[in-house]
Protein backbone atom coordinates (compact mmCIF):
# COMPACT_ATOMS: atom_id res chain seq x y z
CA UNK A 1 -15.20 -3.27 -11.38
CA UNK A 2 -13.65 -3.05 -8.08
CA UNK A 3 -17.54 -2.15 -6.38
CA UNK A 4 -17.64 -4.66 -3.63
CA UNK A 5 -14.15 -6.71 -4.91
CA UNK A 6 -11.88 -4.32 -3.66
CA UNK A 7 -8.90 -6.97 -2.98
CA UNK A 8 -9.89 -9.93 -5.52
CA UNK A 9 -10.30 -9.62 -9.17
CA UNK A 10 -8.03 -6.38 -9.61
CA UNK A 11 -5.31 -8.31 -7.51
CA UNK A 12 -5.87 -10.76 -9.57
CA UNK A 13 -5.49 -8.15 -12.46
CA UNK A 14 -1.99 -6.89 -11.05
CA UNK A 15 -0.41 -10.27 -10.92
CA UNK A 16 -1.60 -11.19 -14.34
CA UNK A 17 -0.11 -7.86 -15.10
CA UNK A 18 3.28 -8.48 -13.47
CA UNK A 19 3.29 -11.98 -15.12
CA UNK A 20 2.98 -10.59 -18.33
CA UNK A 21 6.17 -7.84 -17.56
CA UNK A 22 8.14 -11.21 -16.22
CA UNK A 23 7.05 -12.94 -19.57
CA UNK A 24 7.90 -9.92 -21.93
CA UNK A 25 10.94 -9.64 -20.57
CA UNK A 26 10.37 -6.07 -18.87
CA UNK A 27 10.63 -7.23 -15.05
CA UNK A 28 12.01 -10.06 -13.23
CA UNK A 29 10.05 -11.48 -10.40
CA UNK A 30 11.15 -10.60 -7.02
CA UNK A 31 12.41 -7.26 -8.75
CA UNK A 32 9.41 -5.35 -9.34
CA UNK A 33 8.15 -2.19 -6.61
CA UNK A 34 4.17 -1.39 -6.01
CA UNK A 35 3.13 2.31 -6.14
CA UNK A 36 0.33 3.63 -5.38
CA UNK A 37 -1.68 6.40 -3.72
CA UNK A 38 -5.50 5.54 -2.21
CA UNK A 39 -6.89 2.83 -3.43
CA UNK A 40 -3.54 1.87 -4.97
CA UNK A 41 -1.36 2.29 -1.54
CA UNK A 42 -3.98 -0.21 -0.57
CA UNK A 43 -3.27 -2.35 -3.53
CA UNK A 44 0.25 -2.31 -3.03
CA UNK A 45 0.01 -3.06 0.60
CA UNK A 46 -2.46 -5.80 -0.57
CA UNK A 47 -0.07 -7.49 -3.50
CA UNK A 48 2.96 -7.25 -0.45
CA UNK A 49 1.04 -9.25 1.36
CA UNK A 50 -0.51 -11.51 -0.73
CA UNK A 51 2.21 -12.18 -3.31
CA UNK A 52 5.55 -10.94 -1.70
CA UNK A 53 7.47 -13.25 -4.10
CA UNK A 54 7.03 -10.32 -6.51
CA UNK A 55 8.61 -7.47 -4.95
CA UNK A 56 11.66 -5.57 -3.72
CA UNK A 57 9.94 -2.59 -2.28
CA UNK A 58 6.58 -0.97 -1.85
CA UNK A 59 5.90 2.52 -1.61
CA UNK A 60 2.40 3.53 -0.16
CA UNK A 61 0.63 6.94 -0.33
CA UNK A 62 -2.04 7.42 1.61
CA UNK A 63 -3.21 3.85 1.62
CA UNK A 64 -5.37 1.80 3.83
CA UNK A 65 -4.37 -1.02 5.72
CA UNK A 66 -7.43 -2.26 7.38
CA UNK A 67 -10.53 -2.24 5.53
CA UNK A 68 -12.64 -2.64 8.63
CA UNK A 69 -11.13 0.58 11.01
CA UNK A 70 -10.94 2.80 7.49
CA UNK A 71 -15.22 2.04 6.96
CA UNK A 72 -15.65 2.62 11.01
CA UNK A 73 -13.22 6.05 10.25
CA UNK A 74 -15.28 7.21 7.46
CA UNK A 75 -18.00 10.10 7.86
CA UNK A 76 -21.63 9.00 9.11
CA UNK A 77 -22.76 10.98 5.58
CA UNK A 78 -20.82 8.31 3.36
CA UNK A 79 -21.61 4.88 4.86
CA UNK A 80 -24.32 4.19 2.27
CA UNK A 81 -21.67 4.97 0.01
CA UNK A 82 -19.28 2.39 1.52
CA UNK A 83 -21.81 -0.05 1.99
CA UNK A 84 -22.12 -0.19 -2.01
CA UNK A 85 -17.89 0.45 -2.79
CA UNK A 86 -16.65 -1.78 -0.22
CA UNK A 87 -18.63 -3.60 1.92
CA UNK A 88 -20.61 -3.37 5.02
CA UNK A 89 -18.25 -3.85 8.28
CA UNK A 90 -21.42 -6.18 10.05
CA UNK A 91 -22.55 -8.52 6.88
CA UNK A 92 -18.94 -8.77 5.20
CA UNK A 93 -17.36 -9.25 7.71
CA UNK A 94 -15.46 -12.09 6.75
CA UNK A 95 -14.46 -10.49 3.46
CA UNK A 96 -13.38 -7.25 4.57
CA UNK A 97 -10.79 -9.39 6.66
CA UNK A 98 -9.79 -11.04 3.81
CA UNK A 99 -9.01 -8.55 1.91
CA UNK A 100 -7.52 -5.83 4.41
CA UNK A 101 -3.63 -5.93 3.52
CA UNK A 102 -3.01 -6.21 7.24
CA UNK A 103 -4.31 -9.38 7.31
CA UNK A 104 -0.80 -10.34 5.57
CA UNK A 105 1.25 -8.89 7.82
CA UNK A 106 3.25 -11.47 8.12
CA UNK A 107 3.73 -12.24 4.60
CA UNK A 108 4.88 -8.66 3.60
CA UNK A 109 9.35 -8.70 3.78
CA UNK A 110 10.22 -6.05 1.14
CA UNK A 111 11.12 -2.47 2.62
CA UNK A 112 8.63 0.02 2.33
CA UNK A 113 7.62 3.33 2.25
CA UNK A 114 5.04 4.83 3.40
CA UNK A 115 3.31 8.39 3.05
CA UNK A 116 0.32 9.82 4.44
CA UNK A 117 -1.10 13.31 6.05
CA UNK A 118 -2.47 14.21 9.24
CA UNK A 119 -5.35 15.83 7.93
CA UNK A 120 -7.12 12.97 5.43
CA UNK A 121 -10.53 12.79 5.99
CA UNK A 122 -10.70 9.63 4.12
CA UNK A 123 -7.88 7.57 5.55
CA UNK A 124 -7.19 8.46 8.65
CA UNK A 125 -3.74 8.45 9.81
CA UNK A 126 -3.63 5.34 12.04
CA UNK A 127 -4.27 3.32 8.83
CA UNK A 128 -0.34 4.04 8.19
CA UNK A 129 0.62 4.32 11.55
CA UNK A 130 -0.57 0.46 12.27
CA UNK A 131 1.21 -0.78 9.05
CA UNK A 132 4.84 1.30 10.15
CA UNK A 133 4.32 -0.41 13.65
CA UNK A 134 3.43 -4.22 13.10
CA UNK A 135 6.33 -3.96 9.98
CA UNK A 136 8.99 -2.21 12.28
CA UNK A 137 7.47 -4.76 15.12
CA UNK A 138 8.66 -7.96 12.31
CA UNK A 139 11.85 -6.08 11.78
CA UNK A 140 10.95 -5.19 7.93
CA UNK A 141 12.77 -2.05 6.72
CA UNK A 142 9.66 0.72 6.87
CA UNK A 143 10.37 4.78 6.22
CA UNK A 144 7.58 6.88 7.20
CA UNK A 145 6.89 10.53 6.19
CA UNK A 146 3.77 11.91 7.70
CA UNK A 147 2.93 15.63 6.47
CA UNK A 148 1.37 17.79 9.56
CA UNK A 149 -0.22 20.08 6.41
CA UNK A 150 -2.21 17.64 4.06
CA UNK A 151 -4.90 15.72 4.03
CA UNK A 152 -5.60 12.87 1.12
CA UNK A 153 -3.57 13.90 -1.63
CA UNK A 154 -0.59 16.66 -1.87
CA UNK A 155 -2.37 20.28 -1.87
CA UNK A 156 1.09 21.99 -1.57
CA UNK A 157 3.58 21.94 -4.06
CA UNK A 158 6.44 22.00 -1.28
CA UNK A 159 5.19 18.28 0.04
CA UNK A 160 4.19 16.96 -3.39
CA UNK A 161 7.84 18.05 -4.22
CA UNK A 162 9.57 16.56 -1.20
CA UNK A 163 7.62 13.75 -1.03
CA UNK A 164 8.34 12.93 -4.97
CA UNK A 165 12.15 13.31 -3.58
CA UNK A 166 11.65 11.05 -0.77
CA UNK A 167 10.79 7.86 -3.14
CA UNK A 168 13.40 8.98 -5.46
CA UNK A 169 15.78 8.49 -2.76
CA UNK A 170 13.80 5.44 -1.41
CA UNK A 171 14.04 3.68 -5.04
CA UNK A 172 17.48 4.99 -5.43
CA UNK A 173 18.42 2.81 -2.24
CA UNK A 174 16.37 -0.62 -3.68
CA UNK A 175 18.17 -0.50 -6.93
CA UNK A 176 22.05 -0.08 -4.58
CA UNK A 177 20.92 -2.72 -2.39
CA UNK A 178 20.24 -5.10 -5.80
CA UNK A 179 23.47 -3.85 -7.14
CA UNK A 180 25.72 -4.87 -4.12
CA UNK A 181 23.38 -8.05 -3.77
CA UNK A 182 24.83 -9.12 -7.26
CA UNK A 183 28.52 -8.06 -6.42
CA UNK A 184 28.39 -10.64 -3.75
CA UNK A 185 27.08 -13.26 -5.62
């Protein structure tokens, strides 16, 4: 469902989603961290920026930031492809704005972390490399971990590993933060 409504109805679909967590009882609003690698470190960047009330941290793997540079990035061979996914960059224009997470830059405050690897010939690196800048450029708590050795996704266990460690210690520091937050109070 997400063919040409990449940042729309399934954003839609994650805030319904985090109301019913809030509702249930299972989150609290302004409590609640986006994960996602792909499409969903897009998503998450997208939800930051679109609905930051939601959030206390973001952690994005190999997500794109910029709808509009990743379809000029991608291979000559898949543009028909992207054309019918995502959008064309000359006749949605106007959309592909819309719904490119760094659109919302300055609506995005929670810290983040971000993930990608030199070698993705999918998302190419600058996608994450923009986002780090403009958020450390706002003064928004951003860690970045760029892997010399992959490309889009983990192929070796060692970075899967570390990486998995990295937002361990990244969530690790969210959930202190909210603890000392409330022993001020």
């Amino acid at each position: 469902m997400v063919e040409q409504n990449w940042g729309d109805g399934p954003r839609h679909d994650c805030v319904a989603g985090m109301e019913w967590l809030i509702q249930e009882e299972f989150a609290e609003k302004g409590k609640i961290v986006a994960m996602g690698g792909s499409y969903g470190g897009y998503m998450s960047l997208l939800l930051a920026g679109r609905h930051p009330e939601y959030f206390c941290g973001i952690v994005d793997i190999f997500g794109i930031s910029n709808l509009l540079t990743f379809l000029n990035n991608v291979p000559s061979s898949w543009r028909t492809l992207m054309d019918q996914l995502v959008g064309n960059p000359e006749t949605d224009y106007e959309k592909l704005v819309r719904d490119s997470p760094i659109t919302y830059i300055d609506h995005m405050n929670s810290p983040m972390f971000i993930i990608h690897g030199e070698n993705d010939p999918r998302v190419k690196t600058e996608e994450s490399e923009r986002m780090v800048n403009e958020l450390k450029n706002k003064g928004v708590s951003v860690e970045y971990l760029h892997f010399h050795d992959e490309g889009h996704g983990f192929s070796k266990k060692k970075n899967e590993m570390r990486a998995n460690k990295e937002i361990r210690r990244f969530l690790d520091r969210l959930v202190e933060a909210d603890h000392e937050s409330l022993l001020q109070r």
